[in-house]
PDB file of N, CA and C in Angstrom:
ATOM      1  N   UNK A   1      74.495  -5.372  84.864  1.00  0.00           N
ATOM      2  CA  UNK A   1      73.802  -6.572  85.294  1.00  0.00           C
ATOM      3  C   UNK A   1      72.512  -6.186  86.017  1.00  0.00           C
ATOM      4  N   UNK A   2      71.783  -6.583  85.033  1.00  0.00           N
ATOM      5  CA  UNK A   2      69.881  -6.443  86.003  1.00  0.00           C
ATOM      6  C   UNK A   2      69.773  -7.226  86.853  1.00  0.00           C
ATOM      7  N   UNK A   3      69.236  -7.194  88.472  1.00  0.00           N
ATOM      8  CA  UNK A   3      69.309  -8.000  89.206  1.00  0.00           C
ATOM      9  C   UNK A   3      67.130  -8.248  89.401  1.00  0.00           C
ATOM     10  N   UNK A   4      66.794  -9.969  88.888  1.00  0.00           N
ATOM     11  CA  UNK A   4      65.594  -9.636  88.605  1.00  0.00           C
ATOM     12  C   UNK A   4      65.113 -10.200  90.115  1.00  0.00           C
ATOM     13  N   UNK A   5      65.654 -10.811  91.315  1.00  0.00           N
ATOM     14  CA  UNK A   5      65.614 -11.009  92.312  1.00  0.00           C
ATOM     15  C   UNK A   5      64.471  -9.979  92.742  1.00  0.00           C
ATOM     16  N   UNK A   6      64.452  -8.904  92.670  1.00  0.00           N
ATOM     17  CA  UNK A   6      64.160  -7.561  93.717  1.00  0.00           C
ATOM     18  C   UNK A   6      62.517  -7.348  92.822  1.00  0.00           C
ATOM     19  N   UNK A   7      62.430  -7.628  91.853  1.00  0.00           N
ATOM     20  CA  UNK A   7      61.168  -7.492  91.330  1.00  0.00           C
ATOM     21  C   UNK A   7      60.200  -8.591  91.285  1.00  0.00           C
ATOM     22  N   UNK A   8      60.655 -10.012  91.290  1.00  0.00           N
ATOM     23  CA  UNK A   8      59.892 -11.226  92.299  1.00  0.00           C
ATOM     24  C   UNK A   8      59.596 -10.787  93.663  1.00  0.00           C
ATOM     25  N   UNK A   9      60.570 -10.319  94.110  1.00  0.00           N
ATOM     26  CA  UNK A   9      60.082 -10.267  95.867  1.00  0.00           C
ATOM     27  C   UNK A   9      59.051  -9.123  96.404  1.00  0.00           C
ATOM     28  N   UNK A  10      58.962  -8.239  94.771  1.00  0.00           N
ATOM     29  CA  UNK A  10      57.609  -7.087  95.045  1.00  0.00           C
ATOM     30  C   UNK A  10      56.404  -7.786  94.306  1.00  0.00           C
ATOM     31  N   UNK A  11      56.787  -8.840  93.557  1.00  0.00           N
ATOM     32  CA  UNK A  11      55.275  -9.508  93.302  1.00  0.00           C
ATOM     33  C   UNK A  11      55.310 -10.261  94.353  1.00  0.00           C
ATOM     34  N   UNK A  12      55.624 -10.625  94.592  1.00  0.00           N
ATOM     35  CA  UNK A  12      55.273 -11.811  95.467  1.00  0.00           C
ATOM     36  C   UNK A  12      54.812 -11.149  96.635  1.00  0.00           C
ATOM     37  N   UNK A  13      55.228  -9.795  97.441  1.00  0.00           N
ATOM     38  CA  UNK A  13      54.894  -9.050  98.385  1.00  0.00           C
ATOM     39  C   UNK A  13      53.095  -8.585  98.017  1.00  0.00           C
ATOM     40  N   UNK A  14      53.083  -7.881  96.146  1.00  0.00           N
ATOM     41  CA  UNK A  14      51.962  -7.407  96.049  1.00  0.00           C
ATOM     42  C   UNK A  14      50.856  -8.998  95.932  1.00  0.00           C
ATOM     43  N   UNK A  15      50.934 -10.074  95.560  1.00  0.00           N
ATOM     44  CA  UNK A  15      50.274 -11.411  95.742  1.00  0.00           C
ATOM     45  C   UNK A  15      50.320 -11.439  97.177  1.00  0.00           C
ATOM     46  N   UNK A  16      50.276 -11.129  97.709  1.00  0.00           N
ATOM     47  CA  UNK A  16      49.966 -11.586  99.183  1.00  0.00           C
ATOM     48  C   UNK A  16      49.527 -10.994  99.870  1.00  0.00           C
ATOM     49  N   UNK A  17      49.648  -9.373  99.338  1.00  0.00           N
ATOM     50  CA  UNK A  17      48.722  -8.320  99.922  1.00  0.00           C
ATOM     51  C   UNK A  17      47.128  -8.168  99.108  1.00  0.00           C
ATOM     52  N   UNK A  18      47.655  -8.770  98.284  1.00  0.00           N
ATOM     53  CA  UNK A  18      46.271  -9.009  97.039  1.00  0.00           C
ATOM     54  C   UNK A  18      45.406 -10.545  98.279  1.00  0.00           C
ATOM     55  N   UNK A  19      46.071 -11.231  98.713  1.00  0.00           N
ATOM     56  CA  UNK A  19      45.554 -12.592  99.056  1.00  0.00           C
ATOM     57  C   UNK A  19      44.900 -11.949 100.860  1.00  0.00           C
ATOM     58  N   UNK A  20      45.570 -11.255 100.396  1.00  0.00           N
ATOM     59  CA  UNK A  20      45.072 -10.723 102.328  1.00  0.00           C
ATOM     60  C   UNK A  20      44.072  -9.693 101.867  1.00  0.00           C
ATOM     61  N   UNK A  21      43.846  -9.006 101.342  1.00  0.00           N
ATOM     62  CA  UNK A  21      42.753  -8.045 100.712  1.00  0.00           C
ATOM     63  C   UNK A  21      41.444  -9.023 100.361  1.00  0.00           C
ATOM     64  N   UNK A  22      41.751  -9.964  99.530  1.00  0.00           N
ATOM     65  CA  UNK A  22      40.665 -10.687  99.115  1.00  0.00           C
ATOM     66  C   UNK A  22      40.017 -11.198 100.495  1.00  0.00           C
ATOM     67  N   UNK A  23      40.620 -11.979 101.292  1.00  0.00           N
ATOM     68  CA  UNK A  23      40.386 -12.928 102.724  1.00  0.00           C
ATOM     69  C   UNK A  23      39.471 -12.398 103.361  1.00  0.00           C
ATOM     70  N   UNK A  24      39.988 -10.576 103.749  1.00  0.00           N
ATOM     71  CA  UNK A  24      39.021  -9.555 104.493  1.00  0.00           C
ATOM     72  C   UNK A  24      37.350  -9.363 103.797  1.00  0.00           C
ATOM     73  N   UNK A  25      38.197  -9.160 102.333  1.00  0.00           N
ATOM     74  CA  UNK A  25      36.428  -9.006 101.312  1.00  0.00           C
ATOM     75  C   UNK A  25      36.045  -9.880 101.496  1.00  0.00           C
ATOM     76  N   UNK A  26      35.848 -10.959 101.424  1.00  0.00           N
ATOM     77  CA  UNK A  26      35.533 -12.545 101.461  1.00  0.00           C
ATOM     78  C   UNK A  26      34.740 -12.389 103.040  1.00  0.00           C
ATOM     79  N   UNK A  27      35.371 -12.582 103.967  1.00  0.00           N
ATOM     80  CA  UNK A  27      34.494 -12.305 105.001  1.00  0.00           C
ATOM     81  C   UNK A  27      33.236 -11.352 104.978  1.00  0.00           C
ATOM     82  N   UNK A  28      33.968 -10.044 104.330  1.00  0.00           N
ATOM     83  CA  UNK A  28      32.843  -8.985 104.553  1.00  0.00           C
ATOM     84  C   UNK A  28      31.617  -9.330 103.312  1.00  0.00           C
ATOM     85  N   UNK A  29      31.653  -9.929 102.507  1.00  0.00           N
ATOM     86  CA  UNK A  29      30.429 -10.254 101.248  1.00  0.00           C
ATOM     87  C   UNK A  29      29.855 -11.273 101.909  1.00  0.00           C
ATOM     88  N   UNK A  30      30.188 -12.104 103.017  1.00  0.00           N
ATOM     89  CA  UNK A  30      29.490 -13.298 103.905  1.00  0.00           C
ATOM     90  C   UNK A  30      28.969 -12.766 104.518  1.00  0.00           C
ATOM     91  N   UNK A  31      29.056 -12.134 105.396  1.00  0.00           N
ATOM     92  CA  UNK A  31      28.516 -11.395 106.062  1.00  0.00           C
ATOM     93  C   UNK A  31      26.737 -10.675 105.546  1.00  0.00           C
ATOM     94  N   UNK A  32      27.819  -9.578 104.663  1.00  0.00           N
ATOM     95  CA  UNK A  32      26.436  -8.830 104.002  1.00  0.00           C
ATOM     96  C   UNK A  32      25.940  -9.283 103.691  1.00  0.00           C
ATOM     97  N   UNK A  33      25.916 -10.883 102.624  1.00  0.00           N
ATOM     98  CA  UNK A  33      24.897 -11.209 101.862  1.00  0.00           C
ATOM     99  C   UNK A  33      23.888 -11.873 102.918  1.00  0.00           C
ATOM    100  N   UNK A  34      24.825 -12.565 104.025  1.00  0.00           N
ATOM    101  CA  UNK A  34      23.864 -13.081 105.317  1.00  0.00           C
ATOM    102  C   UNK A  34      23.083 -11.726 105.645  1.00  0.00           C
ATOM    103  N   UNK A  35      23.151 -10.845 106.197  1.00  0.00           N
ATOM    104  CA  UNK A  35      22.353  -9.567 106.404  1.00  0.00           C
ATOM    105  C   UNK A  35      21.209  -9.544 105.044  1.00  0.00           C
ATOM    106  N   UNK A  36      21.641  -9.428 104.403  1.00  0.00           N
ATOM    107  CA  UNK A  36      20.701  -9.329 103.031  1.00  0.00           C
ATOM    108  C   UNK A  36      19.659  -9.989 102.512  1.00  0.00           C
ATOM    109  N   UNK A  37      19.950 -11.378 102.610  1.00  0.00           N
ATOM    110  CA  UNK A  37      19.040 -12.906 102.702  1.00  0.00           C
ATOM    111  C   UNK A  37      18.570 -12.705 103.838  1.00  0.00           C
ATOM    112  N   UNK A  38      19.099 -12.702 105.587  1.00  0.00           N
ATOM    113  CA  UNK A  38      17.771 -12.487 106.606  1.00  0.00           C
ATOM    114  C   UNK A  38      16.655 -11.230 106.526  1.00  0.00           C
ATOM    115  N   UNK A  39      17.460 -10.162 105.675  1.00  0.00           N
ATOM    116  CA  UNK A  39      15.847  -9.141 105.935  1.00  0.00           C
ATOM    117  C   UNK A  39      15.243  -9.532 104.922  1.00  0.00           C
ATOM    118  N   UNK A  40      15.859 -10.155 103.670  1.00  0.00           N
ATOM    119  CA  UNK A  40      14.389 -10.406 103.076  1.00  0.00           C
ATOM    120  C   UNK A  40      13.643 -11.075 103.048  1.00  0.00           C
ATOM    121  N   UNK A  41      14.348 -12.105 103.539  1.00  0.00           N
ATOM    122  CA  UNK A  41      13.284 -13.476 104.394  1.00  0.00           C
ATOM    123  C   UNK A  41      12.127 -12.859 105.274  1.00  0.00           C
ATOM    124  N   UNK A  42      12.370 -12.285 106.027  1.00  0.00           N
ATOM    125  CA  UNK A  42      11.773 -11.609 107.454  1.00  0.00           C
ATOM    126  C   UNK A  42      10.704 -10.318 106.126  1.00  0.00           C
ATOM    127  N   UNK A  43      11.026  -9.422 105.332  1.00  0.00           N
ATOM    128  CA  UNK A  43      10.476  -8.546 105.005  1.00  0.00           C
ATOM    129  C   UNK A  43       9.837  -9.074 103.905  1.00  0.00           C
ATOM    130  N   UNK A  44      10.392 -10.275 102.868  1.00  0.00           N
ATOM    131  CA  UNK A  44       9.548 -10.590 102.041  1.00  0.00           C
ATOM    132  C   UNK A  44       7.690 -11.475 102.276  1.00  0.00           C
ATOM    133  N   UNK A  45       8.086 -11.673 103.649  1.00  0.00           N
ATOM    134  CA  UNK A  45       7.016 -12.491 104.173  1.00  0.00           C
ATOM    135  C   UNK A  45       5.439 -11.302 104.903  1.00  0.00           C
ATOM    136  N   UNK A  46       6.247 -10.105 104.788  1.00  0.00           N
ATOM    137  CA  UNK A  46       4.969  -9.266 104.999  1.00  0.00           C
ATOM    138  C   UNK A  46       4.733  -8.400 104.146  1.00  0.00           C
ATOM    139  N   UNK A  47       5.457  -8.796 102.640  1.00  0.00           N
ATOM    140  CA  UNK A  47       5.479  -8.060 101.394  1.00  0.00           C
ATOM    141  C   UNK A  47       5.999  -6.314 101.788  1.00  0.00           C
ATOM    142  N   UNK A  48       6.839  -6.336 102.426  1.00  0.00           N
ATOM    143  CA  UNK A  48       7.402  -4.908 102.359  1.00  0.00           C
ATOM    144  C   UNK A  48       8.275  -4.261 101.340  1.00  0.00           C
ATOM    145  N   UNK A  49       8.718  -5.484 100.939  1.00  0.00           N
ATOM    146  CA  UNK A  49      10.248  -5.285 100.498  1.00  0.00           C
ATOM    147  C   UNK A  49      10.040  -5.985  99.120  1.00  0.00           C
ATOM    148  N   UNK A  50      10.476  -5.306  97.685  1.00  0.00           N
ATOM    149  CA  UNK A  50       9.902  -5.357  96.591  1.00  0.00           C
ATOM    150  C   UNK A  50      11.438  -6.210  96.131  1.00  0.00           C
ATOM    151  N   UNK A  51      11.425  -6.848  94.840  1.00  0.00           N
ATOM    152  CA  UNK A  51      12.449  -8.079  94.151  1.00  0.00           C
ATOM    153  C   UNK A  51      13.806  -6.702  93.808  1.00  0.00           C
ATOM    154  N   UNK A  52      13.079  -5.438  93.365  1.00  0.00           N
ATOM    155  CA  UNK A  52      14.049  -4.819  92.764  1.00  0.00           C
ATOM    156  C   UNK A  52      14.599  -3.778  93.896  1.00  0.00           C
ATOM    157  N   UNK A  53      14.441  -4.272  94.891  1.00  0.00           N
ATOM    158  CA  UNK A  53      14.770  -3.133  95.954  1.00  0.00           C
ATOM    159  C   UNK A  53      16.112  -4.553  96.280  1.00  0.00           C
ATOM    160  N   UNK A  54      16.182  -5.945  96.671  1.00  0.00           N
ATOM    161  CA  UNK A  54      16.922  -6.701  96.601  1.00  0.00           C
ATOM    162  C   UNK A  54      18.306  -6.547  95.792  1.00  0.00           C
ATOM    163  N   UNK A  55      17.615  -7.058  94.302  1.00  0.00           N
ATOM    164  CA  UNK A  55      18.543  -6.394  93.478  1.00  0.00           C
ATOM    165  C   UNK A  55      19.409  -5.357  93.217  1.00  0.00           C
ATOM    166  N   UNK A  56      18.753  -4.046  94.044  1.00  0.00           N
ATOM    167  CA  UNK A  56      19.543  -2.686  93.864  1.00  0.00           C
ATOM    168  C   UNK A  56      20.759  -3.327  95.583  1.00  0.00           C
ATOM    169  N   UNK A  57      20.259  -3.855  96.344  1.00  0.00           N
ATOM    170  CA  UNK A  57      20.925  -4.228  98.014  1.00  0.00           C
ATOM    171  C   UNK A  57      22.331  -4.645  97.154  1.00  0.00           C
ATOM    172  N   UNK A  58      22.243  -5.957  96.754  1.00  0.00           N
ATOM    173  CA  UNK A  58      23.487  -6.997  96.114  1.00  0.00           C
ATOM    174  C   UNK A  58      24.206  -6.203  94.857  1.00  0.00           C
ATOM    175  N   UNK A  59      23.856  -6.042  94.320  1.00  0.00           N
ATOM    176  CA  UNK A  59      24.175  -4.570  92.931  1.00  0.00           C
ATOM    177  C   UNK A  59      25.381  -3.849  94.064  1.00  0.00           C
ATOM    178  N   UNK A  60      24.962  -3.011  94.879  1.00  0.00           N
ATOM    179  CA  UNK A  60      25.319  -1.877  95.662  1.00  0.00           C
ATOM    180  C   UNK A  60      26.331  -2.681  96.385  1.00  0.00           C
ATOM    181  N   UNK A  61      26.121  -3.469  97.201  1.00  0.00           N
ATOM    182  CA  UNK A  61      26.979  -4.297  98.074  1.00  0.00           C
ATOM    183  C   UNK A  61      28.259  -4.934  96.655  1.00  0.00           C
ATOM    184  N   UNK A  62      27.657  -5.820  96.260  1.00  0.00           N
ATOM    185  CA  UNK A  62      29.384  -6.100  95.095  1.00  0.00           C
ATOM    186  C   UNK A  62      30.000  -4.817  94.524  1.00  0.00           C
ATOM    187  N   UNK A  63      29.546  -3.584  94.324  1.00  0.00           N
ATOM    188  CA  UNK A  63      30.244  -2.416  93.934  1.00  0.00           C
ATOM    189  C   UNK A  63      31.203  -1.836  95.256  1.00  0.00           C
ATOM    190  N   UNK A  64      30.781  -2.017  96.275  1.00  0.00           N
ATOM    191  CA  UNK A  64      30.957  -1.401  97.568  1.00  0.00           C
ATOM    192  C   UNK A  64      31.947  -2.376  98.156  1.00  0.00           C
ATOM    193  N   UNK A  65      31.888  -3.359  97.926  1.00  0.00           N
ATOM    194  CA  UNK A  65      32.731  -4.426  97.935  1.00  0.00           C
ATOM    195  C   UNK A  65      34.175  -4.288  96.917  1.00  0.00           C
ATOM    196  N   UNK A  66      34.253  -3.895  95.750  1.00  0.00           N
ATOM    197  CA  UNK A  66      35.204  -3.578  94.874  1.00  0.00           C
ATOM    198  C   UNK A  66      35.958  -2.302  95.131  1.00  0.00           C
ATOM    199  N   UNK A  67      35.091  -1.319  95.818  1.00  0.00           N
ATOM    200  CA  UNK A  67      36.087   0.210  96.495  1.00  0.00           C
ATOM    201  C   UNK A  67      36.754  -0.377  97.598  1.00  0.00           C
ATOM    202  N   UNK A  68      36.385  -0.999  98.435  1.00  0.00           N
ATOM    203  CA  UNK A  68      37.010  -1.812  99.523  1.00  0.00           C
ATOM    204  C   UNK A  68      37.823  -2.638  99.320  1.00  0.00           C
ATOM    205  N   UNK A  69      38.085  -3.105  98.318  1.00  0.00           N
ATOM    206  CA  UNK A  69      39.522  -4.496  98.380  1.00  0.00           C
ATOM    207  C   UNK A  69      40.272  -3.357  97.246  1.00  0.00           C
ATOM    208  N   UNK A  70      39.574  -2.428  96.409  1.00  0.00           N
ATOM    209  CA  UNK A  70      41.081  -1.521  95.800  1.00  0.00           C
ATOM    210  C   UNK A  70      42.153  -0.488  96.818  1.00  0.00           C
ATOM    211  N   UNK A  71      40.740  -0.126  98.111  1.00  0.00           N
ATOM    212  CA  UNK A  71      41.356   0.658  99.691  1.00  0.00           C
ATOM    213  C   UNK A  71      42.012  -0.319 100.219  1.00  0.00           C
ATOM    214  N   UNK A  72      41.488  -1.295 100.650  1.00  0.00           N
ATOM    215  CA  UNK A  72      42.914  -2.484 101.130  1.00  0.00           C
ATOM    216  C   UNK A  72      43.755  -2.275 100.534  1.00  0.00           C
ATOM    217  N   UNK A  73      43.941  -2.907  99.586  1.00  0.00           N
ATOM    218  CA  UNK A  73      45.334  -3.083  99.167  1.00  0.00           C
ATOM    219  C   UNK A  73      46.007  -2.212  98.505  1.00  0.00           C
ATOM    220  N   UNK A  74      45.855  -0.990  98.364  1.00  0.00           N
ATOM    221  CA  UNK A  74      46.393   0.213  98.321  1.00  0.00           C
ATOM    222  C   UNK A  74      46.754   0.310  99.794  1.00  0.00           C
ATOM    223  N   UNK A  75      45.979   0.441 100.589  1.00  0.00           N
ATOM    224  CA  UNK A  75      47.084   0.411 102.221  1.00  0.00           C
ATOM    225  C   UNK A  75      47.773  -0.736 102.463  1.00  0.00           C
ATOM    226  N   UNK A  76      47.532  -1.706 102.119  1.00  0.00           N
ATOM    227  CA  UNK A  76      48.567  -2.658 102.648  1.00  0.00           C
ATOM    228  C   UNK A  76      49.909  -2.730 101.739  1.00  0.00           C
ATOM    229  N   UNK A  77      49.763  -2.331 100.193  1.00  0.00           N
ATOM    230  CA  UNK A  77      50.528  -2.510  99.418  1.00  0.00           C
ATOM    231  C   UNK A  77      51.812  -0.968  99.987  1.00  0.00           C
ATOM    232  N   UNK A  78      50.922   0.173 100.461  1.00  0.00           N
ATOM    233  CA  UNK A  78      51.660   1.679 100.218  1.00  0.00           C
ATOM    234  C   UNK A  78      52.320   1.450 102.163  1.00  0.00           C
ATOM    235  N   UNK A  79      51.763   0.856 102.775  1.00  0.00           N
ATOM    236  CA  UNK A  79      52.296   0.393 103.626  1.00  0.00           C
ATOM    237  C   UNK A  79      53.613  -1.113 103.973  1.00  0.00           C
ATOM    238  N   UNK A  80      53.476  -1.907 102.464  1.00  0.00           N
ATOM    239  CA  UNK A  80      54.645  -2.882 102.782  1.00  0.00           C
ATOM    240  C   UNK A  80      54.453  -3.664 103.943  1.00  0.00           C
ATOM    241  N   UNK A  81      52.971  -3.726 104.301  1.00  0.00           N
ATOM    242  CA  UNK A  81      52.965  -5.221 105.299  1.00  0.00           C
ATOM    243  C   UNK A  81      52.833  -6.781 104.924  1.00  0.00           C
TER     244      UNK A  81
END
């Protein structure tokens, strides 16, 4: 007798460590993109700061953003919180 009880209660553990991973990224891409939009407001207005130097910022930040919620939840998942 397969008992399928025990393999719901590890999805449902990894969905929620997935939902708590996302929550943290979610904050942290608000954040940055706020950081990101004020310098170029502030730097685009004395032409310092070029369209593709932007582009490479947000590029870099959503990649940097994706190593960070696979490190979450690899610790939260290898940890069982």
């Amino acid at each position: 007798m397969v008992v399928y009880q025990e393999k719901e209660s590890v999805d449902e553990l990894a969905e929620r460590n997935l939902k708590r991973a996302d929550s943290i990224c979610l904050k942290i891409i608000v954040a940055a993109m706020t950081v990101i939009a004020w310098a170029c407001a502030i730097m685009g207005h004395i032409h310092n700061l070029d369209t593709a130097v932007i582009g490479w910022a947000i590029v870099l930040c959503i990649l940097a953003l994706a190593v960070i919620r696979t490190i979450l939840f690899f610790l939260f998942d290898s940890r069982g919180l």
